[in-house]
N, C-alpha and C. Protein backbone atom coordinates (compact mmCIF):
# COMPACT_ATOMS: atom_id res chain seq x y z
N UNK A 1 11.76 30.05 1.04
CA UNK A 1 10.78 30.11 2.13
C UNK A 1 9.64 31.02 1.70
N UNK A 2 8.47 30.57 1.73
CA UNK A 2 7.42 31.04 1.44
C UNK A 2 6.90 32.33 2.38
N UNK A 3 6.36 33.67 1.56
CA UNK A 3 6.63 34.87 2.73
C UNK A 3 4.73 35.08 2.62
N UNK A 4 4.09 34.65 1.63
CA UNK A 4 2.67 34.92 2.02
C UNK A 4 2.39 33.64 2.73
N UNK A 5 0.70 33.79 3.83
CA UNK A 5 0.15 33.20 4.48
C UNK A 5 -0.21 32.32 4.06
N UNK A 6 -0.90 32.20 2.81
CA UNK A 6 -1.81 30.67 2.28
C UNK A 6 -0.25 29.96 1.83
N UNK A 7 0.50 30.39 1.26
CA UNK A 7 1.64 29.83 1.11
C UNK A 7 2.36 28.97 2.28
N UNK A 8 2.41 29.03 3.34
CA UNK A 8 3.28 29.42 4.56
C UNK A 8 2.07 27.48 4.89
N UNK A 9 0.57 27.59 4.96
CA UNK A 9 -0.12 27.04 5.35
C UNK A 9 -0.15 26.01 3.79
N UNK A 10 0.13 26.30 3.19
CA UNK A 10 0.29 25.39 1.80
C UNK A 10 1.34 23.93 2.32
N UNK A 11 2.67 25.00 2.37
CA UNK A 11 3.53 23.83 2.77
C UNK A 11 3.50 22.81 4.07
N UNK A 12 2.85 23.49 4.80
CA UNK A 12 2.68 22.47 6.00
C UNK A 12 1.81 21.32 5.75
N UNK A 13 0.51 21.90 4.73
CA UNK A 13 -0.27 20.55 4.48
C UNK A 13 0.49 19.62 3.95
N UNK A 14 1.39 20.49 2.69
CA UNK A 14 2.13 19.68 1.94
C UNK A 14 2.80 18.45 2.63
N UNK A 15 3.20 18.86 3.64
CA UNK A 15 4.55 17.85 4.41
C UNK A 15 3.38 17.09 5.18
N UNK A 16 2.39 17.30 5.69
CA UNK A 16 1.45 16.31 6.39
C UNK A 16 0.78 15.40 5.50
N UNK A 17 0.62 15.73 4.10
CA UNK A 17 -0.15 14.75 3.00
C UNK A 17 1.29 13.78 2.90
N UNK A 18 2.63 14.40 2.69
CA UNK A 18 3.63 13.93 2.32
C UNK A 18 4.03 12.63 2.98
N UNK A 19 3.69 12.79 4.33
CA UNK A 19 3.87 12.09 5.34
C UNK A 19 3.28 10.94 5.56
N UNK A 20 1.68 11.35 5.56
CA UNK A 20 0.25 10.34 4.93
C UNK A 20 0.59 9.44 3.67
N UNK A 21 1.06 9.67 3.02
CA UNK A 21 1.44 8.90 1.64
C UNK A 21 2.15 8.28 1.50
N UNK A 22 3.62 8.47 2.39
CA UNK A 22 4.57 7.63 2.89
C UNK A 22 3.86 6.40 3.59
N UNK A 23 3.24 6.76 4.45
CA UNK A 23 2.97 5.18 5.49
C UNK A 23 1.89 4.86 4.49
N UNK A 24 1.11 5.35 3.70
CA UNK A 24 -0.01 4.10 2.99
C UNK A 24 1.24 3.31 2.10
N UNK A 25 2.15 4.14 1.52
CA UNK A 25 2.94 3.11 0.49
C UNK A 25 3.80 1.93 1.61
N UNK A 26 4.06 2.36 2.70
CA UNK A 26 5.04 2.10 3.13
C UNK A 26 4.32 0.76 4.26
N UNK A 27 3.02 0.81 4.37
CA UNK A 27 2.57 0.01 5.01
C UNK A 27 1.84 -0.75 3.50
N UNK A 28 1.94 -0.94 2.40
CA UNK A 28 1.51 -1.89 1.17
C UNK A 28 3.01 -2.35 1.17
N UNK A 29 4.08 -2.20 1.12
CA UNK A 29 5.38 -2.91 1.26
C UNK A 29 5.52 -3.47 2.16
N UNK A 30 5.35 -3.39 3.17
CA UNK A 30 5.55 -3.84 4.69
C UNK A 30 4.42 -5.08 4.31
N UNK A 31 3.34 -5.24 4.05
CA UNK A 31 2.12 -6.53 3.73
C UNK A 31 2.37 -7.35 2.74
N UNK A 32 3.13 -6.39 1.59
CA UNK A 32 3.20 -7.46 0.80
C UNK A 32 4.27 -8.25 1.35
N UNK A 33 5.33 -7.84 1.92
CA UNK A 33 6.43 -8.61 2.10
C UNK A 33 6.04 -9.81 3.15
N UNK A 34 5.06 -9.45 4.22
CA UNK A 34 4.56 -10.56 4.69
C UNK A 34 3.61 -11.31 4.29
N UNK A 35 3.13 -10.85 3.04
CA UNK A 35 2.19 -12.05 2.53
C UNK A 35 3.21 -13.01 1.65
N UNK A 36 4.30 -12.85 1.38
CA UNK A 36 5.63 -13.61 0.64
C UNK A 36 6.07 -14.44 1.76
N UNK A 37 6.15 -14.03 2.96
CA UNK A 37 6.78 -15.11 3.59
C UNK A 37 5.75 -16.38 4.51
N UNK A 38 4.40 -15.18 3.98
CA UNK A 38 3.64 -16.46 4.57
C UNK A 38 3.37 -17.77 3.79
N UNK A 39 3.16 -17.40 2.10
CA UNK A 39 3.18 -17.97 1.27
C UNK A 39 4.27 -19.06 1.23
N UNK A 40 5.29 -18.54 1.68
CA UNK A 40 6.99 -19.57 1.49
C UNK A 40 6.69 -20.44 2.97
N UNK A 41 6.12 -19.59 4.12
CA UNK A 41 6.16 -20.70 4.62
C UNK A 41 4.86 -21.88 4.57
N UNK A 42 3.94 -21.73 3.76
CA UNK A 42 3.00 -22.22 3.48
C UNK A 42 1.58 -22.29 4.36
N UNK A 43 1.71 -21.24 5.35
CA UNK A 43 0.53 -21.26 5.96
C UNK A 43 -0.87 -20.41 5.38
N UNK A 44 -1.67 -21.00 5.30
CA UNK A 44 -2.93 -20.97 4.48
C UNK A 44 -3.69 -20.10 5.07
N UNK A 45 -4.49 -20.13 6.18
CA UNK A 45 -4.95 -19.02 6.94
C UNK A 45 -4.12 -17.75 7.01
N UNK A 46 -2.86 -17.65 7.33
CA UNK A 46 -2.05 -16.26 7.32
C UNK A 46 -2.38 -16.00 6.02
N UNK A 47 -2.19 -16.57 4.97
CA UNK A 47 -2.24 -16.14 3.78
C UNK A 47 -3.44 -15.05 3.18
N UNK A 48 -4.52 -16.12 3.28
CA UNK A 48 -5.86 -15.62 3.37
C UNK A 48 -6.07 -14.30 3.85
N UNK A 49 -5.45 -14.14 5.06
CA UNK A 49 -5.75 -12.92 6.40
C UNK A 49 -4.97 -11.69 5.70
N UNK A 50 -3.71 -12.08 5.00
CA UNK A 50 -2.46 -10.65 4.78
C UNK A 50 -3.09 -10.73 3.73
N UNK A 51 -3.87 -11.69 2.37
CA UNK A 51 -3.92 -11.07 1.26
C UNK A 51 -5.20 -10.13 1.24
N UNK A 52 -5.67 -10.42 2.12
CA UNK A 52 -7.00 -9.56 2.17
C UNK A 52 -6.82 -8.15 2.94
N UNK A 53 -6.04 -8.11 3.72
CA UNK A 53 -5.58 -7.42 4.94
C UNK A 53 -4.53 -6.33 3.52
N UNK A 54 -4.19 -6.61 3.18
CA UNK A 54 -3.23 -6.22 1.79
C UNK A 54 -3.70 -5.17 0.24
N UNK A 55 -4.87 -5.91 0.14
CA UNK A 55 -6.07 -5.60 -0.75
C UNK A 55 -6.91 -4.02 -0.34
N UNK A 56 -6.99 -4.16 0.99
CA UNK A 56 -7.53 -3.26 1.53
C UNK A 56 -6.52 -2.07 1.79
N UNK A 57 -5.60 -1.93 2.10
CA UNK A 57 -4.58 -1.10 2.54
C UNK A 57 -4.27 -0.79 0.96
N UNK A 58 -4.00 -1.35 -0.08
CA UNK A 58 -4.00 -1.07 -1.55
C UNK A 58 -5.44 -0.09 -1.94
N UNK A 59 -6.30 -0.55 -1.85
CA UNK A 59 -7.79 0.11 -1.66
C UNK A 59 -7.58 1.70 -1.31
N UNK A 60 -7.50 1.68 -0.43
CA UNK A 60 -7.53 2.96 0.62
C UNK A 60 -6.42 3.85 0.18
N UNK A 61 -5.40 3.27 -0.17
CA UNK A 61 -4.22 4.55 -0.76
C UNK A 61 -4.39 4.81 -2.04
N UNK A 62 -5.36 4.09 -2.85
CA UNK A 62 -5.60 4.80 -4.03
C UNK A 62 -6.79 5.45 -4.45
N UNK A 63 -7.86 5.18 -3.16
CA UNK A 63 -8.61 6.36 -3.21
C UNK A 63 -8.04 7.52 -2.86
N UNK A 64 -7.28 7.33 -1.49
CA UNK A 64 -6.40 9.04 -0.92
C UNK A 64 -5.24 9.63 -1.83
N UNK A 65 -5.07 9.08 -2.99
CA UNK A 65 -4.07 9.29 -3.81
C UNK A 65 -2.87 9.15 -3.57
N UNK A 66 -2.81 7.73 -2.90
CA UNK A 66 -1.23 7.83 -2.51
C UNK A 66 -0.12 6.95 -3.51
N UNK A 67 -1.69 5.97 -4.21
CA UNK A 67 -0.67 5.17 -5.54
C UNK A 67 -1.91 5.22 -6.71
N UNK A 68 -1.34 5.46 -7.44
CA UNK A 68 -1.76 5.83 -8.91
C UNK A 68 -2.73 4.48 -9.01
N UNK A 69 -4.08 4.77 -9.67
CA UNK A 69 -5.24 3.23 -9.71
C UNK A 69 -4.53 2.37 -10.75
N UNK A 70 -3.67 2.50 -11.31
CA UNK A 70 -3.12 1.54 -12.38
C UNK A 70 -2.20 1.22 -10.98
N UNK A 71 -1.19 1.84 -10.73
CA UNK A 71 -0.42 0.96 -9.49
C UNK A 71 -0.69 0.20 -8.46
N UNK A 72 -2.46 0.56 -7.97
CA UNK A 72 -2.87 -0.17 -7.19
C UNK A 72 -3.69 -1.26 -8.23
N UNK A 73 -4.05 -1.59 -9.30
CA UNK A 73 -4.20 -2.48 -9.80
C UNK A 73 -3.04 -3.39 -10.11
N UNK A 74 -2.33 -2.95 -10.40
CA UNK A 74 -0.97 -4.07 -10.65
C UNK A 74 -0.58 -4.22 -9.38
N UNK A 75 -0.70 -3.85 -8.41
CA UNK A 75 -0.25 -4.93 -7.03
C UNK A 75 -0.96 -5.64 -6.31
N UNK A 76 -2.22 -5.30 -6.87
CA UNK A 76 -3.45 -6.43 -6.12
C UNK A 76 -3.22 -7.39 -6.97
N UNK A 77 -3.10 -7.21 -8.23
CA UNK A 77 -2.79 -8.34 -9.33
C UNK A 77 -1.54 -9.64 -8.91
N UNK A 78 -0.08 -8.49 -8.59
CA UNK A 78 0.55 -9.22 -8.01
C UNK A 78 0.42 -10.32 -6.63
N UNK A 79 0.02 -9.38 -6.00
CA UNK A 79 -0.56 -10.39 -4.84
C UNK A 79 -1.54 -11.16 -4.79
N UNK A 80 -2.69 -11.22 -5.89
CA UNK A 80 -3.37 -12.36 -6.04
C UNK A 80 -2.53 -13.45 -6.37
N UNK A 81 -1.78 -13.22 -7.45
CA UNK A 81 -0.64 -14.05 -8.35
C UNK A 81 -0.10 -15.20 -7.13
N UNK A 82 0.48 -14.42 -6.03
CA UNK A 82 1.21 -14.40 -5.12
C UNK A 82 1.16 -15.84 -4.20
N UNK A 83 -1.01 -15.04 -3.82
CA UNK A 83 -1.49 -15.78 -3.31
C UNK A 83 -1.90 -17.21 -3.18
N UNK A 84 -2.30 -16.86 -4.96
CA UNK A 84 -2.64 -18.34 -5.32
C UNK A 84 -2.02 -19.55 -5.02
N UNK A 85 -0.26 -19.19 -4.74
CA UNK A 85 0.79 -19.85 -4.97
C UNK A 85 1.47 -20.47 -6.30
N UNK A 86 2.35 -21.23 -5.85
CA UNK A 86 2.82 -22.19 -7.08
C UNK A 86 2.18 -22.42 -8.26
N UNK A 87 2.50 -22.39 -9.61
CA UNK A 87 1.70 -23.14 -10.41
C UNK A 87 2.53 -24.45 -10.39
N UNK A 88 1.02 -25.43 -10.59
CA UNK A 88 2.03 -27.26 -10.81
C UNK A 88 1.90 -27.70 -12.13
């Protein structure tokens, strides 16, 4: 347990950034997983809406540092992949 002041106020940010970083990752899992089932079920507009809707929420947590810009490049990647659908 931390006994100086900036210390004391250190960890609390800590656990509030901690917290912040959780739901950006945790809401890019939560999208991608529904841009997979929109894809399976083949609706085209949903698709469109979560991959973009997806892109952006990827965006935003790797400016706030919540996923490394190589990690948010490889999952926009994936989910373009995703998007495209099937290859024939």
């Amino acid at each position: 347990m931390p006994n100086i002041n900036q210390q004391k106020r250190r960890v609390r940010s800590a656990a509030r950034e901690r917290l912040q970083n959780l739901r950006y990752r945790s809401t890019v899992k939560t999208l991608t997983r529904r841009l997979e089932t929109a894809v399976s079920e083949g609706d085209a507009d949903r698709v469109s809406a979560t991959h973009l809707e997806l892109q952006r929420w990827i965006d935003r947590a790797a400016a706030n540092g919540a996923l490394h810009r190589n990690t948010a490049a490889r999952k926009k990647a994936q989910a373009a992949r995703l998007a495209a659908g099937p290859r024939a």
